[in-house]
Protein backbone atom coordinates (compact mmCIF):
# COMPACT_ATOMS: atom_id res chain seq x y z
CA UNK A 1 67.18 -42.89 -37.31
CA UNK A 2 68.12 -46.70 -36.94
CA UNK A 3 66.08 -48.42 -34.56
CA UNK A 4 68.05 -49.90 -31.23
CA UNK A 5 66.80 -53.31 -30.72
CA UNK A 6 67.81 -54.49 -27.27
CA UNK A 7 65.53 -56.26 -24.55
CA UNK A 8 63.36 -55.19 -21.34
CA UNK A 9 65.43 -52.65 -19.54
CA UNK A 10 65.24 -50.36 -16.66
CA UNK A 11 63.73 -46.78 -16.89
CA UNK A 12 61.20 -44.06 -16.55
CA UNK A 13 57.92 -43.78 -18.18
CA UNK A 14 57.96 -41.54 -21.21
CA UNK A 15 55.29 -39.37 -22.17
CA UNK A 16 55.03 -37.78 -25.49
CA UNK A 17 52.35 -34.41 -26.60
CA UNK A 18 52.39 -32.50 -29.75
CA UNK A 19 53.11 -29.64 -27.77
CA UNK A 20 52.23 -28.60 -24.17
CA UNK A 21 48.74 -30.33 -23.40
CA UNK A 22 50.35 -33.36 -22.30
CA UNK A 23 51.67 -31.67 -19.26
CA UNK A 24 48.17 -32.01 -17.87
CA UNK A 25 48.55 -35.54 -18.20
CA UNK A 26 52.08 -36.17 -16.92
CA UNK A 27 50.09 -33.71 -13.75
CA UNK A 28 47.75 -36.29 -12.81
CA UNK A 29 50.11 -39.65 -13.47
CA UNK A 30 52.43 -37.51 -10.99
CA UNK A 31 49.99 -36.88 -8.73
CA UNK A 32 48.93 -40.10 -7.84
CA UNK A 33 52.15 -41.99 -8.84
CA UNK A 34 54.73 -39.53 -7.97
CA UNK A 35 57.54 -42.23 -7.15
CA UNK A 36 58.19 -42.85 -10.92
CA UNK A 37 60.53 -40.98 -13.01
CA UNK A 38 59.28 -39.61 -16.31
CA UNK A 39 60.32 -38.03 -19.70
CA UNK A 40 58.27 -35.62 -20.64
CA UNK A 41 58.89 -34.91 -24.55
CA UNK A 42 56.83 -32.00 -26.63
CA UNK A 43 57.15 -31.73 -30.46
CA UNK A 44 56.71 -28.42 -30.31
CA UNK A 45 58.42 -27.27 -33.07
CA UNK A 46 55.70 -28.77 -35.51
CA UNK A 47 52.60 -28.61 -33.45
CA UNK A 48 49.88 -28.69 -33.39
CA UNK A 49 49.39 -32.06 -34.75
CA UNK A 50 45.38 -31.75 -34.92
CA UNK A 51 44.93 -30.85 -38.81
CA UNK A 52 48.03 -32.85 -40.24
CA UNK A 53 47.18 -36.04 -41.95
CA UNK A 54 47.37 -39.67 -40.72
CA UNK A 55 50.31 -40.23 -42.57
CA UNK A 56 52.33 -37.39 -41.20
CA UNK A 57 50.97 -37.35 -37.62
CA UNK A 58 52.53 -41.57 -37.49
CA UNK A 59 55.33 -40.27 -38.73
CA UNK A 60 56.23 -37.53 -35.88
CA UNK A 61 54.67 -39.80 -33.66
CA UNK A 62 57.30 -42.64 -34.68
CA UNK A 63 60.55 -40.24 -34.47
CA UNK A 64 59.26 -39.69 -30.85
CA UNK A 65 58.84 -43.40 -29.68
CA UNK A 66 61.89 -43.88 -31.14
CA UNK A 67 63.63 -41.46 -29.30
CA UNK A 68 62.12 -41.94 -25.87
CA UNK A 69 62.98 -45.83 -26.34
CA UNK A 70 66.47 -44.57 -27.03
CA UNK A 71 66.11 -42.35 -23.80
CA UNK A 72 65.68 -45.71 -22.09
CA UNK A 73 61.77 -45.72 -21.58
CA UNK A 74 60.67 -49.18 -21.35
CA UNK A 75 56.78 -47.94 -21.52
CA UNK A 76 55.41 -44.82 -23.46
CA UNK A 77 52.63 -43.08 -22.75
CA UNK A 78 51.08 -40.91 -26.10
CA UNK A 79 49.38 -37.74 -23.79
CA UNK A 80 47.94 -36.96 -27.07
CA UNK A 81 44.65 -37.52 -28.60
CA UNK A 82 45.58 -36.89 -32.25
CA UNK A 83 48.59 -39.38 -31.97
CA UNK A 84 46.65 -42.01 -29.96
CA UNK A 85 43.69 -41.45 -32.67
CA UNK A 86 46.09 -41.38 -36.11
CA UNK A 87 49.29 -43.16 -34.61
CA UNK A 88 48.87 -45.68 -31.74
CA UNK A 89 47.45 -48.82 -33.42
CA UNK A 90 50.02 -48.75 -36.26
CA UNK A 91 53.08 -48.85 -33.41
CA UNK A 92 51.20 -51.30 -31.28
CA UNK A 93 50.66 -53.95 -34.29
CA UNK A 94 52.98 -52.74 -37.24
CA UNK A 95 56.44 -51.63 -35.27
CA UNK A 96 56.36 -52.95 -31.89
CA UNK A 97 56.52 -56.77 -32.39
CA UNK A 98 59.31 -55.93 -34.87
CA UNK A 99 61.48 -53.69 -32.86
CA UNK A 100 60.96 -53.39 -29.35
CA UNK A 101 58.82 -56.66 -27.73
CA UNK A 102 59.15 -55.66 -24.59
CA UNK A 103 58.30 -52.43 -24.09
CA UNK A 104 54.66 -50.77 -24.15
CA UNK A 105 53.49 -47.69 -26.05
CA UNK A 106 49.88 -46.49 -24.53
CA UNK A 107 47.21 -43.93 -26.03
CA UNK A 108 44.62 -41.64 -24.06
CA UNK A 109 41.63 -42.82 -25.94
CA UNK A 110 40.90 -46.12 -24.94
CA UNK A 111 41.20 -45.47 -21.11
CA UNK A 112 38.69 -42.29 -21.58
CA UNK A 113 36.72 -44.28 -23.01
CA UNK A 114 36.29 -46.97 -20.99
CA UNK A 115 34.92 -44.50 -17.87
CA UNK A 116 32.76 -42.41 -20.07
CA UNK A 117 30.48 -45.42 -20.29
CA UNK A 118 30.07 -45.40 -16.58
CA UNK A 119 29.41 -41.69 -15.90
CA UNK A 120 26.49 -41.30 -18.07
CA UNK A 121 22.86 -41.98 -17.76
CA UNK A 122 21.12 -40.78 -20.53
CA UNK A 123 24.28 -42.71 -23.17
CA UNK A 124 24.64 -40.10 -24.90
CA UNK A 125 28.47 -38.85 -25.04
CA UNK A 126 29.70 -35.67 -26.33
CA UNK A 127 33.72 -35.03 -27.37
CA UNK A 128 35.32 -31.93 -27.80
CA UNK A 129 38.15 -32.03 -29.58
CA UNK A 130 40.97 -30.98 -32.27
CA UNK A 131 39.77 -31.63 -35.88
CA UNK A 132 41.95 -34.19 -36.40
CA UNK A 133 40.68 -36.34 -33.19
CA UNK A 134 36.84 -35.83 -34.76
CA UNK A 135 37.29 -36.94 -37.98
CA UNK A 136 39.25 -39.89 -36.89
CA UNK A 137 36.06 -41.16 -34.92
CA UNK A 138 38.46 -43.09 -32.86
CA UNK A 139 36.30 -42.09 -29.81
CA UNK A 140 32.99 -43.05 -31.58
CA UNK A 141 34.57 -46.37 -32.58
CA UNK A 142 36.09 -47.16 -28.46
CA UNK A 143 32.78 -45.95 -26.96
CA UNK A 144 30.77 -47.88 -29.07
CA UNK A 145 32.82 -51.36 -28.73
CA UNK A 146 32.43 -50.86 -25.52
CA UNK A 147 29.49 -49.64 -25.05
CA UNK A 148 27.31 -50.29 -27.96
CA UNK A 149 23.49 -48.42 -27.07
CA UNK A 150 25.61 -45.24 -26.93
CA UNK A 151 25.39 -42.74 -29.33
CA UNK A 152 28.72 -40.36 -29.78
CA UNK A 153 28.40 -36.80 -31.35
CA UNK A 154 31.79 -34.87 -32.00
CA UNK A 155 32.60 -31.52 -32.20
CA UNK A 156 35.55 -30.23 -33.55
CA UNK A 157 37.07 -27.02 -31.82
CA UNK A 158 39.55 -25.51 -33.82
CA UNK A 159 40.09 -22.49 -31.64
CA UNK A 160 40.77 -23.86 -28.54
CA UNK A 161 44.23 -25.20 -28.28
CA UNK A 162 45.50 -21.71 -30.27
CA UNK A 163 43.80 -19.83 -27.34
CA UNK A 164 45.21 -21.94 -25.19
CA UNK A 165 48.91 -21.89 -26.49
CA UNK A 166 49.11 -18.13 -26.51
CA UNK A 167 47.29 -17.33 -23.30
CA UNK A 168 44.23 -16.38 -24.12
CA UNK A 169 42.43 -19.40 -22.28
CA UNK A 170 40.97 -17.15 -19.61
CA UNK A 171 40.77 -13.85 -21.42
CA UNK A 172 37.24 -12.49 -22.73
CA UNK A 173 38.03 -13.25 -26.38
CA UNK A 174 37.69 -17.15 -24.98
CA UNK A 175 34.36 -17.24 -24.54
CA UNK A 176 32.80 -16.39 -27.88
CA UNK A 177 34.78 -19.68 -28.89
CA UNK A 178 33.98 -21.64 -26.13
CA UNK A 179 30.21 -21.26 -25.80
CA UNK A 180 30.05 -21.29 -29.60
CA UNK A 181 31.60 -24.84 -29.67
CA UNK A 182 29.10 -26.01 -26.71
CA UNK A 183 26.22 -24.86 -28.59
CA UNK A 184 27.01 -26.23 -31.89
CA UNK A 185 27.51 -29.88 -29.72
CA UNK A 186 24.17 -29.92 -27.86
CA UNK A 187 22.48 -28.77 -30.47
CA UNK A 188 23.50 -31.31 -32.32
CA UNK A 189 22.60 -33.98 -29.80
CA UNK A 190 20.11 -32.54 -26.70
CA UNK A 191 20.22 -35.84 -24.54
CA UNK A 192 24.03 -35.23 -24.09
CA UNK A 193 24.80 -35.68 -20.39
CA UNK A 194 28.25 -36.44 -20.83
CA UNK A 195 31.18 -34.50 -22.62
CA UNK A 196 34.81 -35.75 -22.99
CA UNK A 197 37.48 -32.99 -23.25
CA UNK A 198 39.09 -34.71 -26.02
CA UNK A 199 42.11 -32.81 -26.20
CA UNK A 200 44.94 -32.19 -23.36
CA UNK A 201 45.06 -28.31 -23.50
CA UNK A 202 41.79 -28.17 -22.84
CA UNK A 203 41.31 -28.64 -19.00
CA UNK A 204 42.96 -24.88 -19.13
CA UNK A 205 39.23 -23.54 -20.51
CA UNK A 206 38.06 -25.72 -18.07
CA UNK A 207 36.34 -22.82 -16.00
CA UNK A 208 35.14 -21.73 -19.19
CA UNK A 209 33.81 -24.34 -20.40
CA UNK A 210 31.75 -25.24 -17.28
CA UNK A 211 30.25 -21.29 -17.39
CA UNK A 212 28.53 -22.40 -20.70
CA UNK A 213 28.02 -25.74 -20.03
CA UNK A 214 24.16 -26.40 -18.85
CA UNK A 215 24.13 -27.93 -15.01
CA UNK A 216 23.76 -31.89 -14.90
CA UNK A 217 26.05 -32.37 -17.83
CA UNK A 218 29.16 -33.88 -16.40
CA UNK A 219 32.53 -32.60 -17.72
CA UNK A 220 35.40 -35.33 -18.28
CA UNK A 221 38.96 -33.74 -18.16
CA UNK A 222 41.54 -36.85 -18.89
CA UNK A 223 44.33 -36.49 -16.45
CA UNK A 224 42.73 -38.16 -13.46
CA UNK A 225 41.38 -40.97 -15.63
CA UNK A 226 44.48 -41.75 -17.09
CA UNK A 227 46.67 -41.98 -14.28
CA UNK A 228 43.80 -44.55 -12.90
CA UNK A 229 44.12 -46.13 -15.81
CA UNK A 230 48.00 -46.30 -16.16
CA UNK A 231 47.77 -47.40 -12.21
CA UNK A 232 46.05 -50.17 -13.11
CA UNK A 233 47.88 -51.38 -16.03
CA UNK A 234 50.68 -51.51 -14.16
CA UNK A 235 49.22 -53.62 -11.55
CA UNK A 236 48.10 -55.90 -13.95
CA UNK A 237 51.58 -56.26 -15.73
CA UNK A 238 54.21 -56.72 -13.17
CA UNK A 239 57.27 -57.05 -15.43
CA UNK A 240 56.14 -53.80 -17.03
CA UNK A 241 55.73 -51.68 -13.63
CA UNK A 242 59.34 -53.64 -12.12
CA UNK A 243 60.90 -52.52 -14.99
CA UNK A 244 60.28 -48.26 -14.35
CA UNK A 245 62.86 -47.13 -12.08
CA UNK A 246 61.24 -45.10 -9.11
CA UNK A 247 63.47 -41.94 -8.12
CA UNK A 248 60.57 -39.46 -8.43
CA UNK A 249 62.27 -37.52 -11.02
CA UNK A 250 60.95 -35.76 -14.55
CA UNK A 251 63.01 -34.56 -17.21
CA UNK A 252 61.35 -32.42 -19.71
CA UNK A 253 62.79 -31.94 -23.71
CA UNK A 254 61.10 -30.25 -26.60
CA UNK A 255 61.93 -29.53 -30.43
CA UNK A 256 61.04 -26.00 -30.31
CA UNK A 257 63.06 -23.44 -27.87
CA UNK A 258 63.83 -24.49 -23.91
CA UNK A 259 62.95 -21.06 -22.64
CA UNK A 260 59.73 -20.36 -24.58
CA UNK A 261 58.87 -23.90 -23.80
CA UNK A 262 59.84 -23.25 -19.60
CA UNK A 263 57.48 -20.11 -19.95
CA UNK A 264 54.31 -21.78 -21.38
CA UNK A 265 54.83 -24.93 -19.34
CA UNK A 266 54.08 -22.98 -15.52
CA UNK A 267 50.40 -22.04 -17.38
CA UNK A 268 50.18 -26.26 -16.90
CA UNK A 269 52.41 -27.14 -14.02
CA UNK A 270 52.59 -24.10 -11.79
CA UNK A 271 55.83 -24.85 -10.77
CA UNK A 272 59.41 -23.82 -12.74
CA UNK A 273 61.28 -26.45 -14.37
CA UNK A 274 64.29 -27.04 -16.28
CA UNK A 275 63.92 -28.07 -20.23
CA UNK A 276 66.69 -29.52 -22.58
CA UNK A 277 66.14 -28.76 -26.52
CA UNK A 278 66.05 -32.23 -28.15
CA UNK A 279 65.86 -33.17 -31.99
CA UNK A 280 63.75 -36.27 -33.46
C-alpha cells in the first residue's frame, strides 16, 4: 500500500487491537472522553498477535497505521500490548518523521507504566501478560527508567486471551488457568504488591483473577489509566487535541467476519454495534 503523505488534518482518534481486547480500551477513552469520534480497527483475521515475531507483529501493525491514517486519523492509539511492545518505537522514530509529521501514533505501555510506580509500596511489580509482551521486557525496561529501585517479574499467560476469545472467561475451566498463572508469578517474586494486567482481554477474568489473587495486592486493569493518560496528552498538545473532530461517534472495522466480530464485541461493550469488514 503506498503511503498518503498529506499534512495535519481533521479527524477521529483511531484505535487499533489484534483482535477484540482493545475494546476495553476504546471503553474507558469513551467513558471519560465521550465527545470524540473514534475508529475502532481489529486484525482479527490474524490474531492473536502475542506469539508472532517482532518482525511480523511491525508489519501488521504498519498495514494498520497506514490504514487508519488513510481513514483520516490524525492520532492513533495501539490498544495493544504486543504492538506497543514489538511495533511502536519503530513507527514513532523509523516511519513517522518520514511519512506522516503531524500525526501521533501512541502505545499502552508507557502510560501503564508510569502509574504502576505510584500504586505500589513494597516496588515490586508483577505483569501478566501474552508471551510475546514478556519476552519483549518492554514493561521491565519503562518501569525501570522510570522507576529504577523496582524490581519487575513477568509472567506469561498463554491461556488467557484463548479463554477469553471463545467465552470461556467466566466458566469453571478458567480458573485452573487463572490461579495457575497467579501462583507461578508470586512465587516467583513474594513481595509483589502490584500486578499489571498486561494484556487488553484480560479485564474480562478480572473477577477471576481477583478470587485468586491474595488481599492487599492491587490489580491494574489499563482502560482507566489510559484514557487519563490520553486526557492528558491531549491537554498538553493543543494542535493534536484541535485537530480530532468531536461528534461522539465510533465506527468499528475488522479483517475477520462483521457478524462474528458484532457477537464477540457485546462480551466487551455490552451494547450492539454495527461493524464494516475492512482489508489491510
Amino acid at each position: 500500500m503506498g503511503d498518503i503523505s498529506v499534512s495535519q488534518q481533521y479527524g477521529p482518534i483511531g484505535i487499533f487491537d489484534s483482535g477484540l481486547g482493545g475494546l476495553t480500551i476504546l471503553d474507558g477513552i469513551r467513558h471519560r472522553m465521550p465527545q470524540y469520534d473514534f475508529i475502532y480497527l481489529g486484525d482479527n483475521a490474524r490474531a492473536p498477535y502475542g506469539t508472532r515475531s517482532f518482525d511480523v507483529v511491525y508489519q501488521f501493525t504498519l498495514q494498520a497505521v497506514r490504514k487508519l491514517f488513510s481513514m483520516g486519523c490524525p492520532l492513533i492509539i495501539l490498544a495493544c500490548n504486543t504492538a506497543s511492545a514489538k511495533a511502536l518505537r519503530s513507527i514513532q522514530h523509523n516511519y513517522l518523521p518520514q511519512t506522516f509529521p503531524d500525526r501521533r501514533v501512541l502505545g499502552v505501555i508507557r502510560p501503564t507504566a508510569e502509574i504502576v510506580g505510584t500504586l505500589t509500596h513494597t516496588n515490586h511489580i508483577g505483569i501478566l501478560a501474552t508471551e510475546g509482551t514478556i519476552r519483549s521486557e518492554s514493561y521491565n525496561l519503562e518501569i525501570q527508567k522510570l522507576y529504577p529501585a523496582t524490581t519487575v517479574v513477568g509472567q506469561a499467560c498463554p491461556m488467557w486471551v484463548p479463554l477469553v476469545e471463545n467465552g470461556e472467561y467466566d466458566k469453571p475451566g478458567a480458573d485452573y488457568f487463572v490461579r495457575d498463572s497467579i501462583q507461578k508469578l508470586l512465587n516467583a517474586d513474594p513481595q509483589i504488591d502490584t500486578v499489571i494486567l498486561g494484556c487488553t482481554h484480560y479485564p474480562l477474568l478480572l473477577q477471576k483473577i481477583r478470587q485468586y489473587t491474595p488481599e492487599g495486592i492491587t490489580l491494574v486493569p489499563q482502560g482507566k489509566y489510559i484514557a487519563e493518560s490520553l486526557e492528558d496528552y491531549l491537554q498538553r498538545h493543543r494542535d493534536m487535541e484541535q485537530s480530532l473532530t468531536k461528534g461522539g461517534t465510533c465506527q468499528y472495522f475488522t479483517t475477520e467476519s462483521s457478524e462474528k466480530f458484532r457477537e464477540s464485541a457485546s462480551l466487551f461493550l455490552h451494547e450492539s454495534i454495527k461493524v464494516a469488514h475492512i482489508t489491510l
